[in-house]
N, C-alpha and C. Protein backbone atom coordinates (compact mmCIF):
# COMPACT_ATOMS: atom_id res chain seq x y z
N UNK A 1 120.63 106.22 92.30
CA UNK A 1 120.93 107.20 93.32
C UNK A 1 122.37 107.71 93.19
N UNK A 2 123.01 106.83 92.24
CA UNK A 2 124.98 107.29 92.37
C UNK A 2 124.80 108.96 91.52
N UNK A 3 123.82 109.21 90.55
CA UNK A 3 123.90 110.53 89.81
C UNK A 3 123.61 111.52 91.00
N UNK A 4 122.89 111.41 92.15
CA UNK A 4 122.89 112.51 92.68
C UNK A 4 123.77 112.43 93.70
N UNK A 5 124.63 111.79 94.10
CA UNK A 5 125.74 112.02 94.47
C UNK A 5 126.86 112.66 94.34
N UNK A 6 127.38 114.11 94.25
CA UNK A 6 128.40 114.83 93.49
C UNK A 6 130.09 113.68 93.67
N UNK A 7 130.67 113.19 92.91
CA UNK A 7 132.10 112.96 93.20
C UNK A 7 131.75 111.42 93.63
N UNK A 8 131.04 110.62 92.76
CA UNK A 8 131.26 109.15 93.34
C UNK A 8 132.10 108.27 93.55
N UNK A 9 132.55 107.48 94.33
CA UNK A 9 133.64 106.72 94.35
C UNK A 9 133.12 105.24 94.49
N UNK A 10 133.27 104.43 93.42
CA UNK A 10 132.81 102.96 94.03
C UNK A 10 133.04 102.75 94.70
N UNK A 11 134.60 102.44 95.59
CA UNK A 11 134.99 101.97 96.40
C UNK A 11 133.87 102.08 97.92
N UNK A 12 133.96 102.99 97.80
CA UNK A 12 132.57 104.09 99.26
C UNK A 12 131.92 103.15 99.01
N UNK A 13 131.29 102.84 100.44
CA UNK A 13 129.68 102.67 100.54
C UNK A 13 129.06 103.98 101.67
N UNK A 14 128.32 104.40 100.76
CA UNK A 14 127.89 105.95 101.06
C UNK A 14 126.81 105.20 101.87
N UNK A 15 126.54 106.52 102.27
CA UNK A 15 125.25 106.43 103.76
C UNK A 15 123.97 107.21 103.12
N UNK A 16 122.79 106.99 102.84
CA UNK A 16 121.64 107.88 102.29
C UNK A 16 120.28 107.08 103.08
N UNK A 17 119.89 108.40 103.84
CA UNK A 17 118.58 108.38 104.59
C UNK A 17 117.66 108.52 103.65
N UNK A 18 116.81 107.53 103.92
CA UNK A 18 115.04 107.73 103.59
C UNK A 18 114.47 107.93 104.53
N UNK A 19 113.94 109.46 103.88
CA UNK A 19 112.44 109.76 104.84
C UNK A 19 111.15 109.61 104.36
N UNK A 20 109.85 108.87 105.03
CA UNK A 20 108.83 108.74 104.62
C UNK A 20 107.85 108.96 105.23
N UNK A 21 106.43 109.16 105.09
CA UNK A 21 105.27 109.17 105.99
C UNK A 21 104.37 108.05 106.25
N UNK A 22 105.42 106.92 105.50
CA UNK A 22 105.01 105.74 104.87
C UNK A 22 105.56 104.62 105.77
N UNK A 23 105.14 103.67 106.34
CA UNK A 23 105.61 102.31 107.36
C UNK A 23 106.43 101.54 106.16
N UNK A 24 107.64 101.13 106.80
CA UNK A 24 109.01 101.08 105.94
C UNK A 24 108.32 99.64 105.18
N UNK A 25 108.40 99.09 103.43
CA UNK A 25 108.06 98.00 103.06
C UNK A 25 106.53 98.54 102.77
N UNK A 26 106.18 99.36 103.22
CA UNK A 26 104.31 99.73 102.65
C UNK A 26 103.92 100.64 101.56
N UNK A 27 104.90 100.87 101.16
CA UNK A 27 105.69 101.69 99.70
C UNK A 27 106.25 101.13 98.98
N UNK A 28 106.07 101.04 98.21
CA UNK A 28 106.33 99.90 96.75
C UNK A 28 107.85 100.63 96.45
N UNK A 29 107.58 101.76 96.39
CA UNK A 29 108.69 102.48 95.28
C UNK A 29 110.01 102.50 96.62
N UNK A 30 109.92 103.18 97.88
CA UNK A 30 110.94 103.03 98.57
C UNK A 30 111.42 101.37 98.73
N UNK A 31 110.49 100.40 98.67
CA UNK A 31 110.87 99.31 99.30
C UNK A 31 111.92 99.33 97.89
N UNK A 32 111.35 99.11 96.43
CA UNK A 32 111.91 98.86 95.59
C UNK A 32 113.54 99.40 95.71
N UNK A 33 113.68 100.64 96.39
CA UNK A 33 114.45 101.61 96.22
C UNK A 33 115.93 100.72 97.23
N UNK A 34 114.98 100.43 98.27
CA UNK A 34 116.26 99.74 99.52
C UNK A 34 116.55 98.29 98.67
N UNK A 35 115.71 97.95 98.49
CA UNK A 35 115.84 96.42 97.85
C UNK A 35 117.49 96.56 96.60
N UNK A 36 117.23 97.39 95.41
CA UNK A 36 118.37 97.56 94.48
C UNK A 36 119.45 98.31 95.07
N UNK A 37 119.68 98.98 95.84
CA UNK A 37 120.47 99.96 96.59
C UNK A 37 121.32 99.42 97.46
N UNK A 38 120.19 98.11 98.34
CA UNK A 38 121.49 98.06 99.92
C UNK A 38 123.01 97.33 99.53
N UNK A 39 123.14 96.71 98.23
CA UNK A 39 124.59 96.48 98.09
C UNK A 39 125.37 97.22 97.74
N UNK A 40 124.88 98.63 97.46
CA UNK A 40 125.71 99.90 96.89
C UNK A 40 125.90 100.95 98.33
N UNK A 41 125.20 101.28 99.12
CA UNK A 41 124.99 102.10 99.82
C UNK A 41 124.64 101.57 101.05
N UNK A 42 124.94 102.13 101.91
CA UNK A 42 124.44 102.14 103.67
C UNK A 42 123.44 102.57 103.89
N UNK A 43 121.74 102.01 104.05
CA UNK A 43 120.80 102.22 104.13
C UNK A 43 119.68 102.67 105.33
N UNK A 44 119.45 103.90 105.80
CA UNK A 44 118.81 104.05 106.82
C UNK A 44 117.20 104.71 106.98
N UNK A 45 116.48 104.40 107.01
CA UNK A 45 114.65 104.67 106.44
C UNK A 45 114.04 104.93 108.08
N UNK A 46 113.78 106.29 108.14
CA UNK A 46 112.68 106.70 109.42
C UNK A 46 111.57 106.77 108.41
N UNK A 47 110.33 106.59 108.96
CA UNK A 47 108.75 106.39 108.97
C UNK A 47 107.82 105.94 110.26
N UNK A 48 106.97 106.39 109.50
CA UNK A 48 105.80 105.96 110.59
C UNK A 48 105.98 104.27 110.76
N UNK A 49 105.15 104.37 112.25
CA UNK A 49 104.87 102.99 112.70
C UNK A 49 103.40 102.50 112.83
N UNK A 50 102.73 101.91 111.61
CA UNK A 50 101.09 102.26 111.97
C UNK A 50 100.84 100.87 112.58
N UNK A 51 101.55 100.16 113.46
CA UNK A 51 101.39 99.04 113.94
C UNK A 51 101.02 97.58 112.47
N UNK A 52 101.71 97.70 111.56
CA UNK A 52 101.64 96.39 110.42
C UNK A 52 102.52 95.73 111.16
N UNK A 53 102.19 94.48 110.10
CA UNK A 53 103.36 93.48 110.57
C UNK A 53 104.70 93.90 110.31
N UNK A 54 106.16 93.90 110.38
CA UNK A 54 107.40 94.34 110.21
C UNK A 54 107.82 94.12 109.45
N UNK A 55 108.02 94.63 107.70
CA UNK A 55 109.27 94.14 107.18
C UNK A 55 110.51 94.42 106.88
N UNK A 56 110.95 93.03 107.03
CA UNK A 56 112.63 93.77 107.10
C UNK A 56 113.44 92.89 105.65
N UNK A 57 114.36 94.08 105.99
CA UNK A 57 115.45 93.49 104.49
C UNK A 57 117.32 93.21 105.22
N UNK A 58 117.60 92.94 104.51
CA UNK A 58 118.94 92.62 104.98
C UNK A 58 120.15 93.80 105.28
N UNK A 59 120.60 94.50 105.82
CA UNK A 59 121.76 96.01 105.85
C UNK A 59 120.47 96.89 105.99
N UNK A 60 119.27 97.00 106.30
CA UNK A 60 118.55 98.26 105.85
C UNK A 60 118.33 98.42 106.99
N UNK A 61 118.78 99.58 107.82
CA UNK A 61 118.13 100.29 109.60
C UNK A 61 116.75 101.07 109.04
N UNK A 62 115.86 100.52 110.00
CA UNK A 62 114.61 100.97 110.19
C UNK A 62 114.56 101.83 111.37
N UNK A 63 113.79 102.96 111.23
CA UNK A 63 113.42 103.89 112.45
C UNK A 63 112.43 103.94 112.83
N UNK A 64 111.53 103.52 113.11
CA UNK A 64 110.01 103.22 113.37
C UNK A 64 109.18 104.71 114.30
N UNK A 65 108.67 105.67 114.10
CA UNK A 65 108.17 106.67 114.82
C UNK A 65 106.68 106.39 115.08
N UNK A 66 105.89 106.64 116.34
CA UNK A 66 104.74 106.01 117.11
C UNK A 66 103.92 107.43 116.06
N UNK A 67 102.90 107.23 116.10
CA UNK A 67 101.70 107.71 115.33
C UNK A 67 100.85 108.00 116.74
N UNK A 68 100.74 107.72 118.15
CA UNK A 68 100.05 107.96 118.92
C UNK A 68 99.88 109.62 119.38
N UNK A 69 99.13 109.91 119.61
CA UNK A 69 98.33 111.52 120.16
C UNK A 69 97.89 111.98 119.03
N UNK A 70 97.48 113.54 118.69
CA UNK A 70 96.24 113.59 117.74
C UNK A 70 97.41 114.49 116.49
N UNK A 71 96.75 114.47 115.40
CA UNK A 71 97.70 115.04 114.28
C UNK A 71 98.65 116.03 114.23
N UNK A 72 98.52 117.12 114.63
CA UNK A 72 99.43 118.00 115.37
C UNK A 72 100.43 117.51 115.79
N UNK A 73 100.07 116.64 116.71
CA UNK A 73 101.62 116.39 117.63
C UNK A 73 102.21 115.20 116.83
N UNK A 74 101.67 114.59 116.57
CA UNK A 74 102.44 113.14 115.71
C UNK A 74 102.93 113.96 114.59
N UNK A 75 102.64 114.51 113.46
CA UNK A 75 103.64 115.39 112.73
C UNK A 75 104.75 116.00 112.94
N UNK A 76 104.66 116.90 113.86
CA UNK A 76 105.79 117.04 114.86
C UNK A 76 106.68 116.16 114.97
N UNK A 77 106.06 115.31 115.65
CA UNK A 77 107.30 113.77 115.94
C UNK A 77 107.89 113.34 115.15
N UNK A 78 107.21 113.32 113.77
CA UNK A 78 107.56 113.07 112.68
C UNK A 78 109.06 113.67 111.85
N UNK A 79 108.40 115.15 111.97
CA UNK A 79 109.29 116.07 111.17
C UNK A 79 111.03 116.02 112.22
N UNK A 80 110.41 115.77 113.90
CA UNK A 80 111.42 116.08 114.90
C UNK A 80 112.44 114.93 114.35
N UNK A 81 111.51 113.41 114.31
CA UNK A 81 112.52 112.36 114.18
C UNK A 81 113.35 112.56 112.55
N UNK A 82 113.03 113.45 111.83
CA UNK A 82 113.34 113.22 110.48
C UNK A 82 114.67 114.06 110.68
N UNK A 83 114.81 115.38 111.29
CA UNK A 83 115.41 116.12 112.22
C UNK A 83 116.61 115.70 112.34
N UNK A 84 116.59 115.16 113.44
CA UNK A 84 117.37 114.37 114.78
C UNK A 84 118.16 113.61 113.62
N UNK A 85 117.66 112.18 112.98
CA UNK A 85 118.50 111.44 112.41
C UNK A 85 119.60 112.49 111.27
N UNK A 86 119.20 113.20 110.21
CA UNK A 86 120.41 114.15 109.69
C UNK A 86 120.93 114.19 110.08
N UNK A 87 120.80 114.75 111.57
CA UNK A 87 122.40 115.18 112.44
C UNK A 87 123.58 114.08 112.46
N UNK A 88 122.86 112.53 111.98
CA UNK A 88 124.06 112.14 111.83
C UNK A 88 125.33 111.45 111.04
N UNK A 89 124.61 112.34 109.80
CA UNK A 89 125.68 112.83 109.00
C UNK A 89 125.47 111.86 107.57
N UNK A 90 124.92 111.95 106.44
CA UNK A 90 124.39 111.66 105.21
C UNK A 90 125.22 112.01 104.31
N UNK A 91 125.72 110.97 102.94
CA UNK A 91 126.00 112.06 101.87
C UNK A 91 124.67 112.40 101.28
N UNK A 92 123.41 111.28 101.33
CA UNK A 92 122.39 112.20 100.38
C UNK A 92 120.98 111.66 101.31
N UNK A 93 120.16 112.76 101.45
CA UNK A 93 118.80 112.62 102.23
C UNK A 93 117.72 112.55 101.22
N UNK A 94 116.89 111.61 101.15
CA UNK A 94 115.85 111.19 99.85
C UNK A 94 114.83 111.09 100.64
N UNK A 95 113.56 112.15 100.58
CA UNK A 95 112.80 112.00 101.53
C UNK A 95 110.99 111.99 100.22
N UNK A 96 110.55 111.39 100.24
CA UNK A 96 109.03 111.07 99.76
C UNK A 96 108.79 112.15 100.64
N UNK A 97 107.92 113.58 99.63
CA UNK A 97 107.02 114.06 100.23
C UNK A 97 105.94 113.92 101.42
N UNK A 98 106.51 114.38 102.25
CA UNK A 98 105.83 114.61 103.40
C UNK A 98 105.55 116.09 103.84
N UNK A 99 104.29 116.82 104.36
CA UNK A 99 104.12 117.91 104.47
C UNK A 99 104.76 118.47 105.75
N UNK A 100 105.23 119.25 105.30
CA UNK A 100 106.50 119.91 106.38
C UNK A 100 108.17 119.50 105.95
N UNK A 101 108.40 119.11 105.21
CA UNK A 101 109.62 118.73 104.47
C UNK A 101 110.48 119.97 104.29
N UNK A 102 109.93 121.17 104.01
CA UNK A 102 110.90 122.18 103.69
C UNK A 102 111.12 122.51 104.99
N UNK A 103 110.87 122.46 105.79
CA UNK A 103 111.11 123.13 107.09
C UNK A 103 112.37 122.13 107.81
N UNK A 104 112.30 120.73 107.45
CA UNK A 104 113.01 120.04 107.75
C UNK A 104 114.42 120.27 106.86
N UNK A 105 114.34 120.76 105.79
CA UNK A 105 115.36 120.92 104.88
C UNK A 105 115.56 122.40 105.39
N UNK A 106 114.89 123.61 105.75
CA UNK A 106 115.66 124.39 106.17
C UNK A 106 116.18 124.77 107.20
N UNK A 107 116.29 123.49 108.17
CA UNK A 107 116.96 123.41 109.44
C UNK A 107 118.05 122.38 108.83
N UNK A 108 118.35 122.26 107.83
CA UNK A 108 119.64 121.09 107.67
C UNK A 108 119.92 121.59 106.70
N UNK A 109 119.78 122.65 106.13
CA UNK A 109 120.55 123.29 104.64
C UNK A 109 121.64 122.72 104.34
N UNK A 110 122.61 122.21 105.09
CA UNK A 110 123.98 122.27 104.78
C UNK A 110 123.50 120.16 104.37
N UNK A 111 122.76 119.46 104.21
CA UNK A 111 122.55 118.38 103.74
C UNK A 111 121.97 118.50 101.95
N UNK A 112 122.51 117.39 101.67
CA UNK A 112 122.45 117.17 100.27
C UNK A 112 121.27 116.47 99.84
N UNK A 113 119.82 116.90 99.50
CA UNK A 113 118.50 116.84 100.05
C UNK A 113 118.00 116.18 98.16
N UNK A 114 117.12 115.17 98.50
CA UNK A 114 115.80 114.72 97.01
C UNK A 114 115.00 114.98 97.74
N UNK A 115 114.02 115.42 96.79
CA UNK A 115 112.44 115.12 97.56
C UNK A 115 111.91 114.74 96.61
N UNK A 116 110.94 113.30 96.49
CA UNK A 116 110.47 112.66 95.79
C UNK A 116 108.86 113.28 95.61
N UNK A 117 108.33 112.98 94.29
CA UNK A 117 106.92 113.05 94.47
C UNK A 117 106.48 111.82 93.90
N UNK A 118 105.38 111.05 94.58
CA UNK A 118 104.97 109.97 93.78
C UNK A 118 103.50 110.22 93.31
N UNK A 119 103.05 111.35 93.91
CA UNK A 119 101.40 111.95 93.74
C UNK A 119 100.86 113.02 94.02
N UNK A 120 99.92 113.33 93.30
CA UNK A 120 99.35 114.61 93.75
C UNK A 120 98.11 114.36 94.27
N UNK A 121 97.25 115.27 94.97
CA UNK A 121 96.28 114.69 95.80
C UNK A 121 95.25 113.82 94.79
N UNK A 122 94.59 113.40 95.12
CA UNK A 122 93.72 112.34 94.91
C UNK A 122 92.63 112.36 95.63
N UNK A 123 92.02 113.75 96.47
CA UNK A 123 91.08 114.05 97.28
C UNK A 123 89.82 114.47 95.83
N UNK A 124 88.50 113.57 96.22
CA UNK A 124 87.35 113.80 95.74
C UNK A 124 87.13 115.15 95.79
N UNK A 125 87.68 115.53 96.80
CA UNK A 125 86.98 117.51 96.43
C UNK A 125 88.16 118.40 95.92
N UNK A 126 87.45 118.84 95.30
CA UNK A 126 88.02 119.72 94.05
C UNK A 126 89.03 120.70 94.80
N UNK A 127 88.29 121.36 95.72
CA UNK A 127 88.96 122.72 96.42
C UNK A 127 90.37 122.01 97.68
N UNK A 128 90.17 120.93 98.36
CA UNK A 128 91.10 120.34 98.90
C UNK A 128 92.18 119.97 98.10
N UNK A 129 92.13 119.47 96.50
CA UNK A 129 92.92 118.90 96.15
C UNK A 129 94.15 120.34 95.17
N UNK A 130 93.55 120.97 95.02
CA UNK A 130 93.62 122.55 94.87
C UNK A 130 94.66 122.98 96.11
N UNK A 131 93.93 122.93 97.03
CA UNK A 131 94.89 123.60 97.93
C UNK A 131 96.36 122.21 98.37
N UNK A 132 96.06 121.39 98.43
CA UNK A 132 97.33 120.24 98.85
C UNK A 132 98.28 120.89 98.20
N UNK A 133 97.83 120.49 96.35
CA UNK A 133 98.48 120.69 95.36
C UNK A 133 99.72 121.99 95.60
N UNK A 134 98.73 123.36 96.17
CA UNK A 134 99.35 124.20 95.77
C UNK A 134 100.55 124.55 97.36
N UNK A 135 100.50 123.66 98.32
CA UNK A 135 101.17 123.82 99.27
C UNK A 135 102.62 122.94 99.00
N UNK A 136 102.08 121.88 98.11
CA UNK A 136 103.20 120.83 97.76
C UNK A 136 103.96 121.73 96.73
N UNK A 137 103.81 122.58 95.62
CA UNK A 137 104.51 123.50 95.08
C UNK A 137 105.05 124.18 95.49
N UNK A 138 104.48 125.15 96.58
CA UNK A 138 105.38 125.82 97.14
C UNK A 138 106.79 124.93 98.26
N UNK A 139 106.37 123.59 99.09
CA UNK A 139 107.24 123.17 99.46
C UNK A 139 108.73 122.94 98.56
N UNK A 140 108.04 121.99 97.52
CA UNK A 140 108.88 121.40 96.34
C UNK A 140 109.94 122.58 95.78
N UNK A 141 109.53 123.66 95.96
CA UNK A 141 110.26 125.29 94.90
C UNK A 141 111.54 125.59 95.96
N UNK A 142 111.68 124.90 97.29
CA UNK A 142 113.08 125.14 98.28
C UNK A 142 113.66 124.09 98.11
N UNK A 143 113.67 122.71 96.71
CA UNK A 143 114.57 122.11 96.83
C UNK A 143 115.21 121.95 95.53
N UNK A 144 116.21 121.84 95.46
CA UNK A 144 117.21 121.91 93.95
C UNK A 144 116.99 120.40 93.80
N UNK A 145 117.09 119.41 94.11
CA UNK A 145 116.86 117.79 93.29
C UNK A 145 115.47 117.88 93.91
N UNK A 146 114.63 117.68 92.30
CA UNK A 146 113.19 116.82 92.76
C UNK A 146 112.75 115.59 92.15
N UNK A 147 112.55 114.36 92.24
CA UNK A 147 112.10 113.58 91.59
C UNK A 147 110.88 113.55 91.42
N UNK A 148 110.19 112.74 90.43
CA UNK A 148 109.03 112.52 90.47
C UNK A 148 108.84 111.33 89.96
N UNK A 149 107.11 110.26 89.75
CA UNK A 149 107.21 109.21 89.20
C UNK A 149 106.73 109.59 87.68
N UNK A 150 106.06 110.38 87.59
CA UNK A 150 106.10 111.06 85.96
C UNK A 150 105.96 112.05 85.48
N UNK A 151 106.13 112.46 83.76
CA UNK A 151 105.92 113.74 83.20
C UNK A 151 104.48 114.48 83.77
N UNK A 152 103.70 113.49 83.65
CA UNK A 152 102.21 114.34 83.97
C UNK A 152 102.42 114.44 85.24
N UNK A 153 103.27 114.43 86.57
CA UNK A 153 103.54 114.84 87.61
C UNK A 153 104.18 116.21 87.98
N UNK A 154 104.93 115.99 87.03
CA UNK A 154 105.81 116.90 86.44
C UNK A 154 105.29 117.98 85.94
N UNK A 155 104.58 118.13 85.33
CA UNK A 155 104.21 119.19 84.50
C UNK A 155 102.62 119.89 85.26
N UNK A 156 102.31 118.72 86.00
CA UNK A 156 100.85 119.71 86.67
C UNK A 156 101.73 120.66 87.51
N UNK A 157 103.08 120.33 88.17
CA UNK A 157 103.85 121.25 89.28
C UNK A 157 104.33 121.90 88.60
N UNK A 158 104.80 121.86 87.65
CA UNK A 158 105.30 123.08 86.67
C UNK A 158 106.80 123.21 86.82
N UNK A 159 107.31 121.75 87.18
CA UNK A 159 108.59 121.70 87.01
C UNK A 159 109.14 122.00 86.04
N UNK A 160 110.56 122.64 86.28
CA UNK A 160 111.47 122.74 84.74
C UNK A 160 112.37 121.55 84.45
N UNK A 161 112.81 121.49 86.25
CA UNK A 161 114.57 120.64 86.65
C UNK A 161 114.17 119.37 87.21
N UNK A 162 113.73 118.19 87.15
CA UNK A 162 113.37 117.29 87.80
C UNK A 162 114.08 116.13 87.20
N UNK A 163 114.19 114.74 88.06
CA UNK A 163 114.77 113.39 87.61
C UNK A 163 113.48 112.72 87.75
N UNK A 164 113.04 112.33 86.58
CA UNK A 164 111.91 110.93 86.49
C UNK A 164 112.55 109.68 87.18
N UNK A 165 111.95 109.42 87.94
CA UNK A 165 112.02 108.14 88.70
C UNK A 165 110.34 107.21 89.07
N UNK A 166 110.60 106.21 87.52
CA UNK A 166 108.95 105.34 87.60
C UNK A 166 109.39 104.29 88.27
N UNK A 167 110.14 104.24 88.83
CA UNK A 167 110.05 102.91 89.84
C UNK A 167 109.04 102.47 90.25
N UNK A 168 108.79 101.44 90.61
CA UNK A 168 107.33 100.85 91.31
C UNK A 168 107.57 99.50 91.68
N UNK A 169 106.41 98.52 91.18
CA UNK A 169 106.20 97.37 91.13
C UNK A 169 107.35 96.66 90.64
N UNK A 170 107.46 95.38 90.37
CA UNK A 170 108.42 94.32 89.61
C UNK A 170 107.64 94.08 88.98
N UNK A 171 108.25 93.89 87.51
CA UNK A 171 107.72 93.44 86.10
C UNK A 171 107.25 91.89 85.83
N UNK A 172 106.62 91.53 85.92
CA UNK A 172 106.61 89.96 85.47
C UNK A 172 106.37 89.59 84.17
N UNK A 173 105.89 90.48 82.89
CA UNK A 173 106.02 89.75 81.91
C UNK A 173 106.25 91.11 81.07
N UNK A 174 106.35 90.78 79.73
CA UNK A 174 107.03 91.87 78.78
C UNK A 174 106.26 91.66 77.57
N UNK A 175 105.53 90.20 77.64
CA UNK A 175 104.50 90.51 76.21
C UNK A 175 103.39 91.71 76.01
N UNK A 176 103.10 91.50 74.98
CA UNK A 176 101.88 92.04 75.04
C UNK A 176 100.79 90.84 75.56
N UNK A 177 99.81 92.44 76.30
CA UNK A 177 98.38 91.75 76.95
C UNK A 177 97.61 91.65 76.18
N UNK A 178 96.22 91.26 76.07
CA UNK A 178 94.67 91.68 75.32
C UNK A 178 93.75 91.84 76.98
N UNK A 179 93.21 92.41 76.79
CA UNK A 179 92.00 92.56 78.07
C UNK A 179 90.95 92.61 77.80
N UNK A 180 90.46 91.38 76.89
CA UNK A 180 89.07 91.28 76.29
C UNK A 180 88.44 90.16 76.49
């Protein structure tokens, strides 16, 4: 995360919000993300609250947002709480695709914005996954840093400018497998 930071200073411990649609720890790649990070940076993660059990890490503020009333309005709440926290004051906002993200970025222009992709739809029907796809492009095209977790992510969106970020899981072995 120090490359997208313009002007790093070790000394700093910088402040960078995660936004997710994701219950904080139920994401492999953000958890991974707070986990290597919180000794470098000041860590603060809004997401949903889908009632799991809680996990917590050590320096990392959790924002927990209620999922209660019907989709409409919990999005809202969503995008409001994603909102609200900017205002108080980030060097860098790293938010996992969530739909409505540009709108949140163009009420905070003056923030120093990632938007991650870790997927493209994955809907059995053809014409849904068609249209996600092509709403997540147009979101993704109002932000100057985009990550993604790979080239073939990359290239179905038709990125030019993007940072690969395969983060995921923890590695446990490095041999080779057989699966026979």
């Amino acid at each position: 995360m120090r490359y997208l930071i313009t002007q790093y200073d070790p000394l700093m411990k910088y402040k960078i919000l995660i936004l997710s649609s994701e219950q904080f720890g139920y994401l492999t790649d953000t958890l991974e993300y707070c986990e290597y990070a919180s000794n470098d940076f000041e860590i603060t993660y809004v997401g949903w609250d889908y009632n799991r059990p809680k996990i917590e890490l050590p320096d990392i503020k959790v924002i927990y947002v209620s999922r209660k009333s019907n989709l409409l309005v919990r999005n809202f709440r969503l995008l409001k709480a994603f909102h609200r926290e900017i205002k108080y004051g980030y060097h860098l906002v790293f938010a996992t695709y969530t739909r409505g993200i540009s709108v949140v970025k163009f009420f905070n222009h003056h923030s120093k914005f990632v938007v991650d992709v870790r997927s493209l739809c994955v809907n059995p029907q053809r014409l849904k996954r068609i249209v996600y796809d092509f709403f997540l492009k147009i979101e993704i095209s109002s932000f100057q840093d985009v990550s993604v977790i790979s080239e073939g992510v990359a290239n179905k969106l038709k990125l030019k400018n993007y940072h690969l970020l395969p983060i995921g899981g923890e590695c446990f072995s490095f041999g080779s497998k057989s699966f026979e």
